[in-house]
Protein backbone atom coordinates (compact mmCIF):
# COMPACT_ATOMS: atom_id res chain seq x y z
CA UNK A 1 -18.05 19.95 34.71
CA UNK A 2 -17.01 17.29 32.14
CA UNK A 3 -16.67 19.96 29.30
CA UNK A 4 -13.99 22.67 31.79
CA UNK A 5 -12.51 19.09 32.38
CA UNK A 6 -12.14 18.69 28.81
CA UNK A 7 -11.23 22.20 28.12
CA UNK A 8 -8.67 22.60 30.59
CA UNK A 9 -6.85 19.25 30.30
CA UNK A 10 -3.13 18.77 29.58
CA UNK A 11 -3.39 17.67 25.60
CA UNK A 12 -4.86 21.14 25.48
CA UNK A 13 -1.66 22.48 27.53
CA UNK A 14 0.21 20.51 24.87
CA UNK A 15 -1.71 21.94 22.25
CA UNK A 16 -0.40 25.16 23.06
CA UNK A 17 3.01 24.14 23.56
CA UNK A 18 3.36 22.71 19.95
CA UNK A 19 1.45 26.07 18.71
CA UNK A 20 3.99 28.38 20.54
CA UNK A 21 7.26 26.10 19.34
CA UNK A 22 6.33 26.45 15.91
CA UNK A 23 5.23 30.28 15.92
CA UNK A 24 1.88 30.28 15.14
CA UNK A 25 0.57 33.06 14.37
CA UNK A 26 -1.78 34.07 17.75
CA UNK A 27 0.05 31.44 19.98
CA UNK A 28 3.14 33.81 20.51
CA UNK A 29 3.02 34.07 24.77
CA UNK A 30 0.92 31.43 25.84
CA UNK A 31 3.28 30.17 28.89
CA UNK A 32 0.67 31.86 31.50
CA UNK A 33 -2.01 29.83 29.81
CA UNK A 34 -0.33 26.42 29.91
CA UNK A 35 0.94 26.78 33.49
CA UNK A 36 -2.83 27.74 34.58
CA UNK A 37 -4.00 24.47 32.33
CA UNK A 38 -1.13 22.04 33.03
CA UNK A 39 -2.45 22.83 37.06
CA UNK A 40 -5.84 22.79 36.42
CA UNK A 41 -5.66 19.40 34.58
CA UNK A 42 -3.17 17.79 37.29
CA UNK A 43 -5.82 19.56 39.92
CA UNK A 44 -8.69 17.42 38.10
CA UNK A 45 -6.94 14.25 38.36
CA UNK A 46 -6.02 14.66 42.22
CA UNK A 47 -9.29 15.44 43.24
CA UNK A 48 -11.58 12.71 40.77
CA UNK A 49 -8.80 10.16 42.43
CA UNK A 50 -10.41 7.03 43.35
CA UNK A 51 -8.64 3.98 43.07
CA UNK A 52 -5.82 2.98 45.19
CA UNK A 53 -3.94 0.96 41.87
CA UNK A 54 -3.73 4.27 40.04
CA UNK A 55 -0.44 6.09 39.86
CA UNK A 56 0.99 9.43 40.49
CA UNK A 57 -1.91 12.45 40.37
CA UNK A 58 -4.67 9.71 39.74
CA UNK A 59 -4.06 7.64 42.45
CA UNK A 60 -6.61 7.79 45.24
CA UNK A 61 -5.82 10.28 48.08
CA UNK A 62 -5.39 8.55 51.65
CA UNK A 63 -2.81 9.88 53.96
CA UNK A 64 0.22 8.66 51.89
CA UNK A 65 -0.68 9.65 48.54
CA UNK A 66 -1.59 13.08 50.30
CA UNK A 67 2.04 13.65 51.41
CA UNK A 68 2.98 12.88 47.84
CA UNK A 69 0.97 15.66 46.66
CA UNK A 70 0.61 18.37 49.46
CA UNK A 71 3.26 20.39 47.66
CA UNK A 72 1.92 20.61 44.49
CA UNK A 73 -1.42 21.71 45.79
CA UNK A 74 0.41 24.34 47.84
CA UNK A 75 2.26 25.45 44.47
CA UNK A 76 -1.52 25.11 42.72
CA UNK A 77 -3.30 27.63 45.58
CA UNK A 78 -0.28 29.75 44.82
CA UNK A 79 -0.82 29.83 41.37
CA UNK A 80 -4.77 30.12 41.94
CA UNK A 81 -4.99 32.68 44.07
CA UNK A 82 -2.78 35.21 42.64
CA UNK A 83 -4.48 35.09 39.43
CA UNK A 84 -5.72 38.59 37.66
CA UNK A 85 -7.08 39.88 34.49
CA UNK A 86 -4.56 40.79 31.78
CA UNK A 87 -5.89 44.15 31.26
């Protein structure tokens, strides 16, 4: 788990936005790709939440902090479930 957590965190999402800004070759259309790791990473830190003193995504999810967050995980199952294969 530690090594998707790694793969699909958001310095890789800003990775690929530098790559795509400056036209690298292969990194031409990579929005789909940072949206899907930009959520995934944000998804990471809501649900490995543990300590009350965190802030924003990382903070520990109680009722409050849930409110805070209930529409991004609406937008993220969105996002998730309307996935498909690019060919």
């Amino acid at each position: 788990m530690q090594l998707v957590a790694q793969t699909l965190s958001a310095s890789v999402g800003t990775a690929l936005l530098f790559l795509t800004a400056n036209n690298i070759e292969g990194f031409s259309d990579t929005n789909g790709t940072q949206k899907f790791v930009f959520t995934v990473d944000r998804l990471f830190d809501t649900f490995n939440s543990r300590t009350p003193k965190a802030f924003g995504y990382k903070q520990a999810l109680t009722v409050v902090t849930f409110r805070k967050v209930a529409a991004f995980l609406r937008q993220a199952m969105n996002i998730l479930m309307k996935l498909t294969d690019s060919q």
